[in-house]
Protein backbone atom coordinates (compact mmCIF):
# COMPACT_ATOMS: atom_id res chain seq x y z
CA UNK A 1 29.34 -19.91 6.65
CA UNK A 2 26.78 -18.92 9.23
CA UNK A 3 23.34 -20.19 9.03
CA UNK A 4 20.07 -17.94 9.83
CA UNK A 5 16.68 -19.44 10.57
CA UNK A 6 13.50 -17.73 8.27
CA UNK A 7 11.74 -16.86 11.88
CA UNK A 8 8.62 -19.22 12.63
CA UNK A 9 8.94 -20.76 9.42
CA UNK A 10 11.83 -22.92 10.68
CA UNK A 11 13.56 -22.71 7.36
CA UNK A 12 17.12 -22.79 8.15
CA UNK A 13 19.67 -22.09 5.90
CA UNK A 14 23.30 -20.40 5.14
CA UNK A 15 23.37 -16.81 5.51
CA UNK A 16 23.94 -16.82 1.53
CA UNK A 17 21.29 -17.32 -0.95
CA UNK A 18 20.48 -16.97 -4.88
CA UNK A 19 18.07 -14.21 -6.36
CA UNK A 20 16.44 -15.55 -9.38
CA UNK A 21 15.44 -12.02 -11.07
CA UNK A 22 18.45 -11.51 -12.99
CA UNK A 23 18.56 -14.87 -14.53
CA UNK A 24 15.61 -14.14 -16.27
CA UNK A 25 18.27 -11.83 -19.44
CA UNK A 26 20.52 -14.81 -19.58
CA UNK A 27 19.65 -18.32 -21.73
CA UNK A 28 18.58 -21.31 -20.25
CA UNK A 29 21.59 -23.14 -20.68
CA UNK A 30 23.85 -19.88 -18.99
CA UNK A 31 20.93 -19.89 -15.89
CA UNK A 32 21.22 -23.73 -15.64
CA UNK A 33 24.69 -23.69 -15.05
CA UNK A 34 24.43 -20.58 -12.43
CA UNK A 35 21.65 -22.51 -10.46
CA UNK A 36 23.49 -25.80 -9.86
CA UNK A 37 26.42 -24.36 -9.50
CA UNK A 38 24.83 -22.21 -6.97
CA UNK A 39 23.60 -25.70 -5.43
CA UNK A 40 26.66 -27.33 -5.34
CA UNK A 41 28.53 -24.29 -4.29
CA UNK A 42 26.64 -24.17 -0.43
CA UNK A 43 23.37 -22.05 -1.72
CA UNK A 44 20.39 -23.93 -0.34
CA UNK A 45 17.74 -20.87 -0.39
CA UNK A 46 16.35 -19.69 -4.28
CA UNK A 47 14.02 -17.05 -4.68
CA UNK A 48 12.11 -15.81 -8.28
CA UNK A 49 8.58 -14.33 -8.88
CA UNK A 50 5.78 -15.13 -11.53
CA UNK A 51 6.62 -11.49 -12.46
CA UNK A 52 10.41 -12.39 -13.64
CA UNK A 53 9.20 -13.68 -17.07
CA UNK A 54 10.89 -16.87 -17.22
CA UNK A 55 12.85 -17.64 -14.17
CA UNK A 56 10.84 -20.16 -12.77
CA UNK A 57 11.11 -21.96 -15.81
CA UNK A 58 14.83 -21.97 -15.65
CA UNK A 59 14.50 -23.27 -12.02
CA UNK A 60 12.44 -26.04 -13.24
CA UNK A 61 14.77 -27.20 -15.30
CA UNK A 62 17.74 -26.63 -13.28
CA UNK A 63 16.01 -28.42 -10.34
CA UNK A 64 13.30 -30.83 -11.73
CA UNK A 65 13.05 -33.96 -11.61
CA UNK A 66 16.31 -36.45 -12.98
CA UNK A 67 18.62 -32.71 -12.48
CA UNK A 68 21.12 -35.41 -10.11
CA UNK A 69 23.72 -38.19 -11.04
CA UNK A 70 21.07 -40.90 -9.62
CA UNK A 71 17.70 -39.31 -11.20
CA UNK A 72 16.92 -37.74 -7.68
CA UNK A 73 16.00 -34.04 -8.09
CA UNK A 74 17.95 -30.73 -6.51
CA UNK A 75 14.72 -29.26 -5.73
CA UNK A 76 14.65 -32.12 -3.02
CA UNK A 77 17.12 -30.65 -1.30
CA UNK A 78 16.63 -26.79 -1.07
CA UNK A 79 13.78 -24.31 -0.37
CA UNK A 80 12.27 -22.47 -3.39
CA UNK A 81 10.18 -19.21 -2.47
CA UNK A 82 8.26 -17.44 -5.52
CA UNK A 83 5.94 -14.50 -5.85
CA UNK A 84 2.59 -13.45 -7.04
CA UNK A 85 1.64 -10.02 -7.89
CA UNK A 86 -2.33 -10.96 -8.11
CA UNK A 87 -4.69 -8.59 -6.80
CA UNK A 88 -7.80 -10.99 -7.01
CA UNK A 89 -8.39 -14.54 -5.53
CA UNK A 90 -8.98 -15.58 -9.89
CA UNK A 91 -5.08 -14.47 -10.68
CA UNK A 92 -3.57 -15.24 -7.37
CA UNK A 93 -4.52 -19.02 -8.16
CA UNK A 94 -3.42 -18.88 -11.47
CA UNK A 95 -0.02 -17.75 -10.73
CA UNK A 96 0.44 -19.92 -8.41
CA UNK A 97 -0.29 -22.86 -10.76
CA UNK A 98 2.00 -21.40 -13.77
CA UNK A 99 4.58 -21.09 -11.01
CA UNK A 100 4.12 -25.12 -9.57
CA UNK A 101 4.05 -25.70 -13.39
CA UNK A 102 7.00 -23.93 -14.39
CA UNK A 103 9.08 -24.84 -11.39
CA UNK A 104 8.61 -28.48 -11.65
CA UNK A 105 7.20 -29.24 -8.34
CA UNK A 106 4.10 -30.15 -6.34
CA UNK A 107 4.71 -26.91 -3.90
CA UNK A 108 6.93 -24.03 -2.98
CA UNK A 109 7.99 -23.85 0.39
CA UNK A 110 7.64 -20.07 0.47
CA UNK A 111 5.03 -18.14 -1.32
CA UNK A 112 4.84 -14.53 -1.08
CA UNK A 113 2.35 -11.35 -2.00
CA UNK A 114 5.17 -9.18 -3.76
CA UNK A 115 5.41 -5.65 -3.53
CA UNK A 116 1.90 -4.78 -1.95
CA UNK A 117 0.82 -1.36 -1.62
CA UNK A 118 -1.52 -2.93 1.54
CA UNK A 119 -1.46 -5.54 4.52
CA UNK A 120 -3.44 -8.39 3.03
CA UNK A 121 -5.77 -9.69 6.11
CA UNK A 122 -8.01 -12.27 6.55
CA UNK A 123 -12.19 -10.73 6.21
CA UNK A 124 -10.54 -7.31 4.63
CA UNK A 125 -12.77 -8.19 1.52
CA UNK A 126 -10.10 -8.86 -0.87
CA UNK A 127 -10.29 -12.84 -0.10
CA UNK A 128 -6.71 -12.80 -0.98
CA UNK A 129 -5.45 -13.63 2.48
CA UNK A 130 -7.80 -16.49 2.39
CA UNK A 131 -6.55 -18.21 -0.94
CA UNK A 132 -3.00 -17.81 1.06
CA UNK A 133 -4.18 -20.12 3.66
CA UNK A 134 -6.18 -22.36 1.38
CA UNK A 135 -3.37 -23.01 -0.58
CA UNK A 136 -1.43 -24.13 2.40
CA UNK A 137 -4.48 -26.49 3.53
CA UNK A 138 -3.89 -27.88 -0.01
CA UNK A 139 -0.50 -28.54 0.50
CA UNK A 140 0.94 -26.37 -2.30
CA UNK A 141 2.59 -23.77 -0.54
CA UNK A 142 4.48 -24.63 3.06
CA UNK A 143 4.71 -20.99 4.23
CA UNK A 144 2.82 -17.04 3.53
CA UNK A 145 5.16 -14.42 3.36
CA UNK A 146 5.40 -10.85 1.81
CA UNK A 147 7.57 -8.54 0.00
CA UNK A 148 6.98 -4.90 -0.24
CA UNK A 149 8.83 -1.57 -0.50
CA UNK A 150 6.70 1.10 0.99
CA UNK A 151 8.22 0.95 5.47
CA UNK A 152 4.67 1.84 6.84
CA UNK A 153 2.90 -1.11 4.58
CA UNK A 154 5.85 -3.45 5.64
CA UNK A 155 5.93 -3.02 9.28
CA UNK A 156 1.83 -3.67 9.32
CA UNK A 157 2.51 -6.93 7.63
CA UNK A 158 4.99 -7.64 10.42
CA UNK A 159 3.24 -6.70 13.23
CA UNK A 160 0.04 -8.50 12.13
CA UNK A 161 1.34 -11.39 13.06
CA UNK A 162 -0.29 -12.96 9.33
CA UNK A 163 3.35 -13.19 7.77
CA UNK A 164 5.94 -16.11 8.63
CA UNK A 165 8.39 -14.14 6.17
CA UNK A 166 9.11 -9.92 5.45
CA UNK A 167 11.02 -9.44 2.05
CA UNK A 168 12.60 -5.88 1.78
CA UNK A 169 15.35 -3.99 0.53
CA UNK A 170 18.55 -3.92 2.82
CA UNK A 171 22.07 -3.09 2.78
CA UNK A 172 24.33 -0.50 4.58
CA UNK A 173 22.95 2.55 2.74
CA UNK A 174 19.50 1.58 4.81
CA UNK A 175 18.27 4.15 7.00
CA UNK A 176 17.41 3.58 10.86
CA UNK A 177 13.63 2.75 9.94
CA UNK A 178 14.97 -0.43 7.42
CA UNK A 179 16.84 -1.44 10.79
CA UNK A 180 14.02 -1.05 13.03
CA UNK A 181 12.18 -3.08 10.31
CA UNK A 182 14.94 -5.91 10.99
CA UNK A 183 14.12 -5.43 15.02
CA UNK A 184 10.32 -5.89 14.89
CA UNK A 185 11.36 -8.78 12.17
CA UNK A 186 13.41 -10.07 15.23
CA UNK A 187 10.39 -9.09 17.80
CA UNK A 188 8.00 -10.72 16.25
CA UNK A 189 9.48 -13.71 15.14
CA UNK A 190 9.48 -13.02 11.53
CA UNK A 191 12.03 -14.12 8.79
CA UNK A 192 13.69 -11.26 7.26
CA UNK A 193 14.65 -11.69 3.48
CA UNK A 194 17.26 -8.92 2.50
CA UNK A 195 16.51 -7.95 -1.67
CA UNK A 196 18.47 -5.62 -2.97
CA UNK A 197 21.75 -6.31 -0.82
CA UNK A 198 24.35 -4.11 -3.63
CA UNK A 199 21.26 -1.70 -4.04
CA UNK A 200 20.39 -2.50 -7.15
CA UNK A 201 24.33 -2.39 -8.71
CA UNK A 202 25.24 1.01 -6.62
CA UNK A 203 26.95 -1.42 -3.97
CA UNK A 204 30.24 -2.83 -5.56
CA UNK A 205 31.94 -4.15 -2.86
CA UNK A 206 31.11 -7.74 -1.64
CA UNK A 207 32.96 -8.14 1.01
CA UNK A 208 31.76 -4.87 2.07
CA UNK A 209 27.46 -6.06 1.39
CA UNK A 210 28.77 -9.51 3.08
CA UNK A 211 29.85 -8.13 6.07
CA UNK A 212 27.28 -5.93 6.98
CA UNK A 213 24.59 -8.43 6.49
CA UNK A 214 26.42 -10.82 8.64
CA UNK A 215 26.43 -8.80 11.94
CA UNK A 216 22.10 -9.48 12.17
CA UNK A 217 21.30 -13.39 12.36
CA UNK A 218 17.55 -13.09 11.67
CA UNK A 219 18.73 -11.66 7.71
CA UNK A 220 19.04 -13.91 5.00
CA UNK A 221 20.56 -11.76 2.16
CA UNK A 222 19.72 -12.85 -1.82
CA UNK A 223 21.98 -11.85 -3.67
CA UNK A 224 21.18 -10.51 -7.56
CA UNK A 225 23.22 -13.36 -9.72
CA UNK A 226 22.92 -13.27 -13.67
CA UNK A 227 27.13 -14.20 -13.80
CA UNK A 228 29.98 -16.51 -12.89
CA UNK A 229 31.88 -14.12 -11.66
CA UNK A 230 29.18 -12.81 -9.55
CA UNK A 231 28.56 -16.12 -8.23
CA UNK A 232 32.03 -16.96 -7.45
CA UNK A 233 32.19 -14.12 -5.13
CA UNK A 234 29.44 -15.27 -3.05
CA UNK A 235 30.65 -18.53 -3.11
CA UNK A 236 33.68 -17.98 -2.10
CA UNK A 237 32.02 -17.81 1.48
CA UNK A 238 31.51 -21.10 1.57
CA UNK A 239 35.40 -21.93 0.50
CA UNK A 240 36.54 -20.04 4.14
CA UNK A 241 36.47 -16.43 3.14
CA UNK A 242 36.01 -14.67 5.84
CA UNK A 243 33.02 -12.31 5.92
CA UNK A 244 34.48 -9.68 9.23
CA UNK A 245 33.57 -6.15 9.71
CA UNK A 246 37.04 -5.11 9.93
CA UNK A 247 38.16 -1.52 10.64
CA UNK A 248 38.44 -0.69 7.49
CA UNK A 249 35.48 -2.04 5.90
CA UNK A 250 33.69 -0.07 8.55
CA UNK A 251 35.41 3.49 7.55
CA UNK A 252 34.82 2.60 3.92
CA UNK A 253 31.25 1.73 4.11
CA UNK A 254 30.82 5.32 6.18
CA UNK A 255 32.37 7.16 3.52
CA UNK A 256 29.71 4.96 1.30
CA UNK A 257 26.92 6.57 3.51
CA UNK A 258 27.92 10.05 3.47
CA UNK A 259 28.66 9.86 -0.47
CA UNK A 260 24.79 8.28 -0.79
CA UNK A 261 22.95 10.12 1.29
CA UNK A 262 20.07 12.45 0.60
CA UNK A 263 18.55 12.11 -2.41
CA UNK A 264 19.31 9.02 -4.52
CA UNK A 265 17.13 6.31 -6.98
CA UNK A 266 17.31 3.03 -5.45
CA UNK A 267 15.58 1.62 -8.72
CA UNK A 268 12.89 -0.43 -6.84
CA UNK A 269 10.32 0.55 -10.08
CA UNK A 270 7.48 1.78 -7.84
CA UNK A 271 7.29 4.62 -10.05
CA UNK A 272 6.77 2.29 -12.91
CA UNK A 273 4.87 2.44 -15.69
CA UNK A 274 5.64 6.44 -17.01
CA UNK A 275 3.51 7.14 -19.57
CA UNK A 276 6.02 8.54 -21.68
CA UNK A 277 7.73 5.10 -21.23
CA UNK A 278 11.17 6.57 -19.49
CA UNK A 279 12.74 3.61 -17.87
CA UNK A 280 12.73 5.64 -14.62
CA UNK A 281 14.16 3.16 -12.12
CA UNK A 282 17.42 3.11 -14.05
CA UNK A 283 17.66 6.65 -15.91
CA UNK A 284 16.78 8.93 -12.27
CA UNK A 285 20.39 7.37 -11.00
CA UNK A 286 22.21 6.74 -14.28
CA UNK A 287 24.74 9.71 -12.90
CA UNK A 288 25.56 7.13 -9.84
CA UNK A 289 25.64 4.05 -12.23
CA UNK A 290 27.98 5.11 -14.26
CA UNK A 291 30.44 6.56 -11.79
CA UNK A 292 30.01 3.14 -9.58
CA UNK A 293 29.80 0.86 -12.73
CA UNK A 294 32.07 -0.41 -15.42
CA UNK A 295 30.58 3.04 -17.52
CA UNK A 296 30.83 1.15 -20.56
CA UNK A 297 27.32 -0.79 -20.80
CA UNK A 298 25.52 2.59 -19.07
CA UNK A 299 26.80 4.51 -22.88
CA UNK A 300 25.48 1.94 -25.51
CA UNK A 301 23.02 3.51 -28.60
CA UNK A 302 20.59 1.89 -26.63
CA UNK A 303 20.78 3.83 -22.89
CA UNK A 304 21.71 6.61 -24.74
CA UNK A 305 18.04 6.35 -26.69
CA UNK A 306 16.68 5.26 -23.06
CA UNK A 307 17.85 8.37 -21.52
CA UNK A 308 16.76 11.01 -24.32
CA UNK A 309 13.60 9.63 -23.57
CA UNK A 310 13.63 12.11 -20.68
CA UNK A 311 13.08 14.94 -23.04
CA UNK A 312 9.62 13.56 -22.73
CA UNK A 313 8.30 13.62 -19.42
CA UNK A 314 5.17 14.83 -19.35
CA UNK A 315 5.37 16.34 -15.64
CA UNK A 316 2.21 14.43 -15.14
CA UNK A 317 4.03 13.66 -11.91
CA UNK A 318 2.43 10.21 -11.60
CA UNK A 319 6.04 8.78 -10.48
CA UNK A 320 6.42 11.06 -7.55
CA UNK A 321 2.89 9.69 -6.07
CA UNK A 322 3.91 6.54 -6.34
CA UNK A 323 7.82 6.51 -5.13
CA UNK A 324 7.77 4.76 -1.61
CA UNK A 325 10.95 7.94 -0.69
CA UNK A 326 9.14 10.98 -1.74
CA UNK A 327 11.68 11.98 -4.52
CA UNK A 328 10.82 14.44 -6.86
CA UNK A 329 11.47 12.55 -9.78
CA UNK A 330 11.06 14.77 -12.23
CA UNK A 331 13.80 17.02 -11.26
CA UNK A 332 16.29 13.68 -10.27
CA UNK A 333 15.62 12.79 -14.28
CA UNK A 334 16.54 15.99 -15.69
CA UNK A 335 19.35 16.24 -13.19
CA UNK A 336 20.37 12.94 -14.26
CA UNK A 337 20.00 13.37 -18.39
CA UNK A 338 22.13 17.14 -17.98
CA UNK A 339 25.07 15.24 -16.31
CA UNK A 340 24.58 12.20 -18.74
CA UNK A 341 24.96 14.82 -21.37
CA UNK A 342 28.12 16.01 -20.16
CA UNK A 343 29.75 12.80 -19.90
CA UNK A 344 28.65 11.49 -23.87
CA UNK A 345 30.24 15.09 -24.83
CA UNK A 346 33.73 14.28 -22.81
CA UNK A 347 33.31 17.39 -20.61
CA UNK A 348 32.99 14.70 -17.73
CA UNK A 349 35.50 10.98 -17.10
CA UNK A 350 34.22 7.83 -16.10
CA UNK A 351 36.08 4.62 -15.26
């Protein structure tokens, strides 16, 4: 397993690492048992957010103190990056105490503004630039980095020179401004931290989402685990699976691209919240979920209600404002609920 080294942070570890959001629908015990496993499998590298209800609690519990054989603790022995979604000084310090609370420890060695719609900077006004560096003085957080969607927000961050870490979504369906966003990354000595590496379920192909990631060595690539089986594919790295862009990994993920391209969800919940409560980030690309997906869970009473939901929109065309790709939402919903339609009624297969 290749290593990659988080930029000027100096954080250096296997080219393999654990995202925390999806432990959050699992119980403790299940999440537990991912996240040491995870541990003792090769991951060294966990990332979570205040925002993921109660991940970091899970972490504390599967890291904290007494979590080894001889009362030492895991979180010793790997780096632990969280999130805070405050927009003023008062809730940025009080997430980061729930999250040194939660997690067990006395700091996190990467804390990061998550999904900003600006570039934080020191003397903007906000003072939330300054608490970043105040809370490193104190010794609770060992590094400032950033996570965002929106390319023009992300690649000020990176350019400012403020950030020791860029968090954004990447995997071969990424256009050429997500790679020139891993370039400047490169340029200016920033870590690069890949979310959404299967875009958000669409990619089902690990070997496929490994192999890509592993041809740029400034990308460290978290990978969306809520199962053992999910896990064990990503683990299986570490056992001497090889992780090659082969010939035909390369035709299949082009026939990916040209299958994907134009205009698609890629469920990042910018849009979020609709008024009319439509679950947006999931129902504008249920028609690729379900074709790309085990169909099965996408058909339940429950995304069945989700989806009628649609009938609601109130064209109030908030969503489209706020999506970082410009989609007219609106139309990808109905689009979405008319070929949903057809599939409940039998008129279309699914696997």
């Amino acid at each position: 397993m290749k290593t990659v080294t988080l930029g000027m942070t100096g954080i250096t570890v296997p080219q393999n690492a654990f995202g925390a959001l999806p432990i959050q629908r699992v119980s403790e015990e299940e999440a537990v048992h991912l996240l040491r496993k995870a541990y003792e499998g090769g991951m060294k590298f966990f990332d979570t957010a205040r925002a993921y209800s109660d991940s970091e609690e899970k972490i504390g519990a599967a890291f904290g103190p007494g979590s080894l054989p001889d009362g030492d603790a895991i979180r010793n022995h790997v780096f632990i990056a969280t999130k805070t979604a405050a927009k003023t000084p008062e809730g940025f310090w009080k997430d980061l105490e729930t999250s040194l609370h939660n997690m067990k420890t006395d700091h996190v060695d990467l804390y990061q503004f998550h999904m900003v719609d600006q570039c934080w900077k020191p003397g903007d006004g906000s003072g939330m630039y300054e608490c970043m560096q105040e809370a490193k003085a104190q010794g609770k957080i060992k590094h400032i980095g950033v996570t965002a969607h929106k390319i023009k927000v992300a690649m000020e961050c990176v350019e400012s020179g403020l950030y020791e870490t860029m968090q954004f979504p990447f995997s071969y369906l990424s256009s050429e401004q997500e790679l020139e966003l891993v370039q400047s990354c490169k340029d200016h000595n920033v870590g690069f931290i890949a979310m959404k590496g299967l875009a958000g379920g669409l990619i089902n192909r690990a070997d496929a989402a490994m192999a890509f990631t592993q041809q740029f060595d400034n990308v460290l690539p978290i990978w969306g685990i809520q199962k053992d089986s999910e896990l064990n594919d990503w683990l299986a790295y570490f056992d001497g699976r090889e992780a090659t862009m082969t010939e035909e990994i390369r035709s299949f993920i082009e026939k990916e691209k040209i299958e994907l391209s134009g205009e698609f969800c890629r469920g990042c919940g910018y849009c979020l919240p609709c008024p009319a409560g439509i679950k947006i980030n999931n129902c504008a690309r249920m028609s690729l979920m379900i074709r790309r997906a085990p169909s099965k869970a996408w058909l339940t009473p429950e995304w069945q209600e989700n989806m009628k939901q649609i009938e609601n929109c109130l064209e109030c065309r908030q969503c489209v404002s706020r999506c970082p790709y410009s989609l007219d939402t609106p139309e990808l919903l109905k689009r979405n609920y008319e070929d949903y339609k057809k599939v409940l009624r039998g008129e279309i297969k699914v696997q």
